[in-house]
N, C-alpha and C. Protein backbone atom coordinates (compact mmCIF):
# COMPACT_ATOMS: atom_id res chain seq x y z
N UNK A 1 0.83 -1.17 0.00
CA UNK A 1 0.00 0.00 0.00
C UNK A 1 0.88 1.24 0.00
N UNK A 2 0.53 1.95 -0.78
CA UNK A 2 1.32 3.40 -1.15
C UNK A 2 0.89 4.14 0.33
N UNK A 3 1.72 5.09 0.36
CA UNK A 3 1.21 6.23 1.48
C UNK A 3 1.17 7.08 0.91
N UNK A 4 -0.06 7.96 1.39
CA UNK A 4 -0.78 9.40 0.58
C UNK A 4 -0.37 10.19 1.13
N UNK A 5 0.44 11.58 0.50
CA UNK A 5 0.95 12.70 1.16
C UNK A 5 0.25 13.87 0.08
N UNK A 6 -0.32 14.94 1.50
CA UNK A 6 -0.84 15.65 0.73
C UNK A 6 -0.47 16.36 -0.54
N UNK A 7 -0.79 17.31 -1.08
CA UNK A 7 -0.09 18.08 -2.40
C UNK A 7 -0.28 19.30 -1.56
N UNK A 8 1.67 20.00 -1.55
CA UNK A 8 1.29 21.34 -0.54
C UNK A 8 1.68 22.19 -1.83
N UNK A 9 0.72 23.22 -2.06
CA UNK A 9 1.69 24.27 -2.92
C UNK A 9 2.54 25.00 -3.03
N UNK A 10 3.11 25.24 -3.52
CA UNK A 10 4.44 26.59 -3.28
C UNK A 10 3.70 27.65 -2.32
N UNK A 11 2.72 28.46 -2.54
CA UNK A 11 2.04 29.84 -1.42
C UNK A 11 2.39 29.47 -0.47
N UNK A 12 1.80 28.00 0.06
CA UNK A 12 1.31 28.05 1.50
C UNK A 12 3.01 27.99 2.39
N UNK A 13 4.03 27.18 2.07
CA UNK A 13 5.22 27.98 2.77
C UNK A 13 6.44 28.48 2.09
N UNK A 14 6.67 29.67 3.36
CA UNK A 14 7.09 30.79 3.55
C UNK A 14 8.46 30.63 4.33
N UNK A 15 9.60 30.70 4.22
CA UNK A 15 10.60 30.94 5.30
C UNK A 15 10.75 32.57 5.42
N UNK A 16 10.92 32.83 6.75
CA UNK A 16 10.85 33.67 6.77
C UNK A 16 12.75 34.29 8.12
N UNK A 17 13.51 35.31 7.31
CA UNK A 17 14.83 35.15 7.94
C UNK A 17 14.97 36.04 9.08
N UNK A 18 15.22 35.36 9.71
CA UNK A 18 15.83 35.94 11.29
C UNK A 18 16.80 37.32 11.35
N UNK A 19 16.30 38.66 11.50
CA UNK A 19 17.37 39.19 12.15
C UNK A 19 17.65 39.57 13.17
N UNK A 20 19.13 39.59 13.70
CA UNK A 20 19.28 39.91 15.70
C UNK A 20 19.13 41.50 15.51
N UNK A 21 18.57 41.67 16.87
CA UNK A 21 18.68 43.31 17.09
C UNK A 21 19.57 43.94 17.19
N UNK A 22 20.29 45.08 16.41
CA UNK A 22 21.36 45.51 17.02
C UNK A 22 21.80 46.74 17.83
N UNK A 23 22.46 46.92 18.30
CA UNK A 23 22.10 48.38 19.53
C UNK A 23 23.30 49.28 18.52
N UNK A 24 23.19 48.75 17.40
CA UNK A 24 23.95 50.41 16.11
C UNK A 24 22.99 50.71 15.58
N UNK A 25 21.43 50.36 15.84
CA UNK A 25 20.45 51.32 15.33
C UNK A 25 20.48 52.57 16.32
N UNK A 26 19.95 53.80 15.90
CA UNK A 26 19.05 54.62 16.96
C UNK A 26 17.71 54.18 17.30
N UNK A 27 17.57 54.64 18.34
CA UNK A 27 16.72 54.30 19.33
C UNK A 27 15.33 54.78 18.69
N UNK A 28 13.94 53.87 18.56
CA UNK A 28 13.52 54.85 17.35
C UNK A 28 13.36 54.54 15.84
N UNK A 29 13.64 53.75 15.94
CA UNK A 29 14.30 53.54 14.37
C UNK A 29 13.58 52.09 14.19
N UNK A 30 12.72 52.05 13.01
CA UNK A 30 12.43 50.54 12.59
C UNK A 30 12.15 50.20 11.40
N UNK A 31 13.19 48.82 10.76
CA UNK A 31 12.98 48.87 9.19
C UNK A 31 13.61 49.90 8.82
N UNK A 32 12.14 50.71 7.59
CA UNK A 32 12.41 51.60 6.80
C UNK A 32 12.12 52.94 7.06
N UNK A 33 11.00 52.33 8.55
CA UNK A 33 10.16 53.73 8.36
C UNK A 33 11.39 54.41 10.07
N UNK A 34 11.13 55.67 10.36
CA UNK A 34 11.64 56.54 11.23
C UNK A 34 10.75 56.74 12.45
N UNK A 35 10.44 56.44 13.43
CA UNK A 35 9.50 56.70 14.26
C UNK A 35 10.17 58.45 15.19
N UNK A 36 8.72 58.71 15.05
CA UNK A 36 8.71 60.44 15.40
C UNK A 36 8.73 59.93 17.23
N UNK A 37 9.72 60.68 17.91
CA UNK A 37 9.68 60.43 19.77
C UNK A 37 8.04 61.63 19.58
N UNK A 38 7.95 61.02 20.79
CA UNK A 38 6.59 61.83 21.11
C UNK A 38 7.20 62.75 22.03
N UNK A 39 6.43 63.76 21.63
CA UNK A 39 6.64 65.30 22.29
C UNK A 39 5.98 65.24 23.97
N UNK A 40 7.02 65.89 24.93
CA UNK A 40 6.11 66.16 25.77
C UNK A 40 4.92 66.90 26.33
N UNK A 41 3.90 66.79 26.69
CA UNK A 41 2.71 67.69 26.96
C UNK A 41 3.28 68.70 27.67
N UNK A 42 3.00 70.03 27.19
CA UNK A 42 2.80 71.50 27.51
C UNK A 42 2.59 71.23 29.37
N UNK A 43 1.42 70.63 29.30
CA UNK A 43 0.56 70.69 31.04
C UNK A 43 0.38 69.56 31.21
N UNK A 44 1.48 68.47 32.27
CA UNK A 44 1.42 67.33 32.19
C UNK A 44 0.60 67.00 33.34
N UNK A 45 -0.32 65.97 33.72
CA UNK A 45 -1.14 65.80 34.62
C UNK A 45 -0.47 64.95 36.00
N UNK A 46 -0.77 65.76 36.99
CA UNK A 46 -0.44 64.55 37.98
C UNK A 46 -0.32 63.17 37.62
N UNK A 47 0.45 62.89 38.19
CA UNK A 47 1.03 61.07 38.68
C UNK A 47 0.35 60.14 39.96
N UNK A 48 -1.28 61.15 40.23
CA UNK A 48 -1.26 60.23 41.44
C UNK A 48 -3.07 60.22 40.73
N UNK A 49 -3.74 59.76 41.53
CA UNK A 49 -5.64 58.83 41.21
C UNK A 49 -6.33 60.21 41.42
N UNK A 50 -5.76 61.09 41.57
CA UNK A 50 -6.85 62.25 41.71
C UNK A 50 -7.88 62.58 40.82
N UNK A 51 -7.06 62.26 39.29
CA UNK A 51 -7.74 62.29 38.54
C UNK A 51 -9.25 61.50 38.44
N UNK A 52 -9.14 60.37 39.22
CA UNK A 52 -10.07 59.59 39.34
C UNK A 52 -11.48 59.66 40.12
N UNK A 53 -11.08 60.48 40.82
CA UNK A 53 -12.15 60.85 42.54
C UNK A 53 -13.13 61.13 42.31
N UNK A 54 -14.30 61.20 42.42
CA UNK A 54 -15.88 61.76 42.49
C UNK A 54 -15.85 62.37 43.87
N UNK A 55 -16.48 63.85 43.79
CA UNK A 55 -16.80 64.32 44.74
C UNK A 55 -18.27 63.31 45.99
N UNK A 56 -17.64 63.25 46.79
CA UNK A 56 -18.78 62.48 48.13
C UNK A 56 -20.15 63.22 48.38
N UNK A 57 -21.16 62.51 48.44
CA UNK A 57 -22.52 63.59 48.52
C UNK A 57 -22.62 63.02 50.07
N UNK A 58 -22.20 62.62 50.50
CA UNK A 58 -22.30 62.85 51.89
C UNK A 58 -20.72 62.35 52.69
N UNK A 59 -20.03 62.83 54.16
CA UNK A 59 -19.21 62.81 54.24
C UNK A 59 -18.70 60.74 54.96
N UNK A 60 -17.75 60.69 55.30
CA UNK A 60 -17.55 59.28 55.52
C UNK A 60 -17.70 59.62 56.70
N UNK A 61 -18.72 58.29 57.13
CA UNK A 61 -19.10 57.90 58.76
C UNK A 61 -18.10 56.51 58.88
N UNK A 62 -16.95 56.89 60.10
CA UNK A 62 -15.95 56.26 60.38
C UNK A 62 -16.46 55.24 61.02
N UNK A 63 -17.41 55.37 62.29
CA UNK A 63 -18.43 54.80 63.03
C UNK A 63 -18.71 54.02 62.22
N UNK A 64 -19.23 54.22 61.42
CA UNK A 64 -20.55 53.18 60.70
C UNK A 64 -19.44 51.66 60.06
N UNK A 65 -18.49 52.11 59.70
CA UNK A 65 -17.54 51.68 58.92
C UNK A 65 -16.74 50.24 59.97
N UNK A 66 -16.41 51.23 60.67
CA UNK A 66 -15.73 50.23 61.62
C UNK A 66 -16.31 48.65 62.73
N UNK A 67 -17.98 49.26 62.53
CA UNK A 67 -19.14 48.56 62.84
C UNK A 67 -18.85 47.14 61.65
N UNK A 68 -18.73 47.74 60.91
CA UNK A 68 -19.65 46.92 59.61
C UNK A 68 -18.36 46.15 59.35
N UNK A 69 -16.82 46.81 59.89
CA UNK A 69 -15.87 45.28 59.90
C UNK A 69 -15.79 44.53 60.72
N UNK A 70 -15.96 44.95 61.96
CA UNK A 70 -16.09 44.09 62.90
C UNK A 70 -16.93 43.28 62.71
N UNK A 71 -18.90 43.53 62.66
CA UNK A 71 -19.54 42.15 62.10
C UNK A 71 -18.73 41.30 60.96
N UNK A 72 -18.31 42.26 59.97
CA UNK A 72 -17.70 40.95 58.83
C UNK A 72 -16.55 39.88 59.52
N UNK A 73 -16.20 40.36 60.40
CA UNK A 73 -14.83 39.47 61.13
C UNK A 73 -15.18 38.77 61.98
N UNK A 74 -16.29 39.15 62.52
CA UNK A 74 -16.97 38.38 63.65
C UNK A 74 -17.87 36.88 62.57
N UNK A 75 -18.32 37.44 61.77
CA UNK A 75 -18.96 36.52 60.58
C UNK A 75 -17.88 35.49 60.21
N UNK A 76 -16.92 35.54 59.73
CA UNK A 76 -15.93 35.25 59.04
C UNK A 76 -15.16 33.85 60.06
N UNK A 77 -14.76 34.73 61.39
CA UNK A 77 -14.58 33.92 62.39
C UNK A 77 -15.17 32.88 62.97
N UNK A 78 -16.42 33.04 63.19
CA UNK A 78 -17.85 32.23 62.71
C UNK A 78 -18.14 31.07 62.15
N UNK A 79 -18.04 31.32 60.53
CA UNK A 79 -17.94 30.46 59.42
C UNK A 79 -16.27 29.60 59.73
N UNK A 80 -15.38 30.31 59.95
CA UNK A 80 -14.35 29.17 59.80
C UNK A 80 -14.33 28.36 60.78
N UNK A 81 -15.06 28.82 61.85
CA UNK A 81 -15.43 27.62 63.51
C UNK A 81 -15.88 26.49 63.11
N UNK A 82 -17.16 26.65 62.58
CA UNK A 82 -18.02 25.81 61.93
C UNK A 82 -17.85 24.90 60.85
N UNK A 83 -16.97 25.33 60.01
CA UNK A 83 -16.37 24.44 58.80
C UNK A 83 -15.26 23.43 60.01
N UNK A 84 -14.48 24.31 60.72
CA UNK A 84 -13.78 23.14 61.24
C UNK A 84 -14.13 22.35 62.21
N UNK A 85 -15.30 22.50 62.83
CA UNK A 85 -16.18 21.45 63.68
C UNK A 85 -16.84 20.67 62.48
N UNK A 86 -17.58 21.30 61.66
CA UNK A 86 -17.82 20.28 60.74
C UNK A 86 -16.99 19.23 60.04
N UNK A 87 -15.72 19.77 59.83
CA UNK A 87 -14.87 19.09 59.42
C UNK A 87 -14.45 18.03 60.21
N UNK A 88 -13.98 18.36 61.80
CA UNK A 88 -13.77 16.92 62.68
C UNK A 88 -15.22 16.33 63.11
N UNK A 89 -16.29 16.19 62.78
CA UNK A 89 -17.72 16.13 62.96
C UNK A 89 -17.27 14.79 61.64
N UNK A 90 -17.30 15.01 60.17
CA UNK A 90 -17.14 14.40 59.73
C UNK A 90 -16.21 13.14 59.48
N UNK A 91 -15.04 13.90 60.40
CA UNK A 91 -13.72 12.50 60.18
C UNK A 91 -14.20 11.62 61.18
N UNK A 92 -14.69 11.90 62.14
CA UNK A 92 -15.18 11.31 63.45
C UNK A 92 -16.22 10.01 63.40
N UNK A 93 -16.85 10.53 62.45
CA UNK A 93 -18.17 9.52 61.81
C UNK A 93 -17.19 8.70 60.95
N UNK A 94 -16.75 9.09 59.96
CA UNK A 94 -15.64 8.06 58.99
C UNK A 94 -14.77 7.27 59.64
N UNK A 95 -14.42 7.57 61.09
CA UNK A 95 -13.73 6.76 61.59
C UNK A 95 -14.53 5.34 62.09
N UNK A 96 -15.74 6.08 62.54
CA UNK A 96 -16.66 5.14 63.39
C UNK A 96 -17.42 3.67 62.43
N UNK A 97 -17.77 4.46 61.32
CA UNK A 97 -18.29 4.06 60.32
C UNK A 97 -17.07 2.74 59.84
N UNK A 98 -15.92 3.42 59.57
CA UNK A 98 -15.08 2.24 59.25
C UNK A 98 -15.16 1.10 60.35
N UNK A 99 -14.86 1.25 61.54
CA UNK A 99 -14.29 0.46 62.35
C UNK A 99 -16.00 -0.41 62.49
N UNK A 100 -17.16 0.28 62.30
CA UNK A 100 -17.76 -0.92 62.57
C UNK A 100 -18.14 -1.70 61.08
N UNK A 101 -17.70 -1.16 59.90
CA UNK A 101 -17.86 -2.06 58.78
C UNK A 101 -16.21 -3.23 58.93
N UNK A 102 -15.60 -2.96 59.58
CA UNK A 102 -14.52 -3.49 59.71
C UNK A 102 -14.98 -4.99 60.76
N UNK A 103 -16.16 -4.82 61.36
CA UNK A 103 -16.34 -5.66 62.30
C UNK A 103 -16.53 -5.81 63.48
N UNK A 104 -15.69 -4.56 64.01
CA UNK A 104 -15.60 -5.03 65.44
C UNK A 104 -16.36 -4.42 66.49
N UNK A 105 -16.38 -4.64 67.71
CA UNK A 105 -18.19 -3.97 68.31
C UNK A 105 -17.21 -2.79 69.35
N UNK A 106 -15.98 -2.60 69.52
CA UNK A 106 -15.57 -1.39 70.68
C UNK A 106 -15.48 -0.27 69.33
N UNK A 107 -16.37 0.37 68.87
CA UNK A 107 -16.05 1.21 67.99
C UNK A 107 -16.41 2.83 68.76
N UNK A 108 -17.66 2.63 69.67
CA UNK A 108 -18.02 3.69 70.17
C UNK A 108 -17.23 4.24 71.23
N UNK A 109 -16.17 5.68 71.43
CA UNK A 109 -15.89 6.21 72.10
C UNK A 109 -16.76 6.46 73.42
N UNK A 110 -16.02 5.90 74.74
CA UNK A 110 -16.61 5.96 75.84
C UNK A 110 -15.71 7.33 76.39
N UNK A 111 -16.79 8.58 77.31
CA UNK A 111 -15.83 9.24 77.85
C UNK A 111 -15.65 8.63 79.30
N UNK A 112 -14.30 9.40 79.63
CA UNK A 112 -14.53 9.35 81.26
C UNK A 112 -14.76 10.35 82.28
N UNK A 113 -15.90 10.02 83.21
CA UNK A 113 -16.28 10.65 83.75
C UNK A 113 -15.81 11.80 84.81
């Protein structure tokens, strides 16, 4: 049995040649064409988010603020209690669960009094 190889045409490849960069161009400079440096602005704008700000229609309540992290931390603190009681809640049962599919009848933790 012959093996079928496609028919590629001449278009479809291209080599295309490598040149390294060299630092005897000017800076600026690409190919054929000349790149223009950009001029600096007349009135250059701050460097810091001011630009960004919306005036506040009412002023910041520090109070209110400091309220509203504390519940979130108190929440937070909360939720991770609970995941990790749930979490030894669950290994606790997997343990129990094994040991009595395993067979044997001392599976239940006795405390002492």
């Amino acid at each position: 049995m012959k093996t079928q190889r496609p028919i590629a045409a001449e278009e479809e490849h291209r080599v295309i040649q490598f040149r390294p960069r060299n630092s005897t161009q000017p800076p600026g400079w690409r190919g054929n064409i000349a790149v223009q440096p950009r001029q600096p602005d007349p009135d250059p704008e701050p460097l810091d988010l001011s630009r960004y700000e919306r005036p506040r229609e009412e002023p910041d309540d520090f109070r209110h603020r400091m309220l509203a992290n504390i519940a979130a931390f108190a929440f937070t603190v909360a939720l991770t209690a609970i995941g990790i009681w749930l979490a030894m809640s669950i290994a606790d049962l997997r343990r129990t669960q094994d040991c009595v599919l395993m067979g044997r009848r001392d599976c239940v933790r006795i405390s002492n009094p």
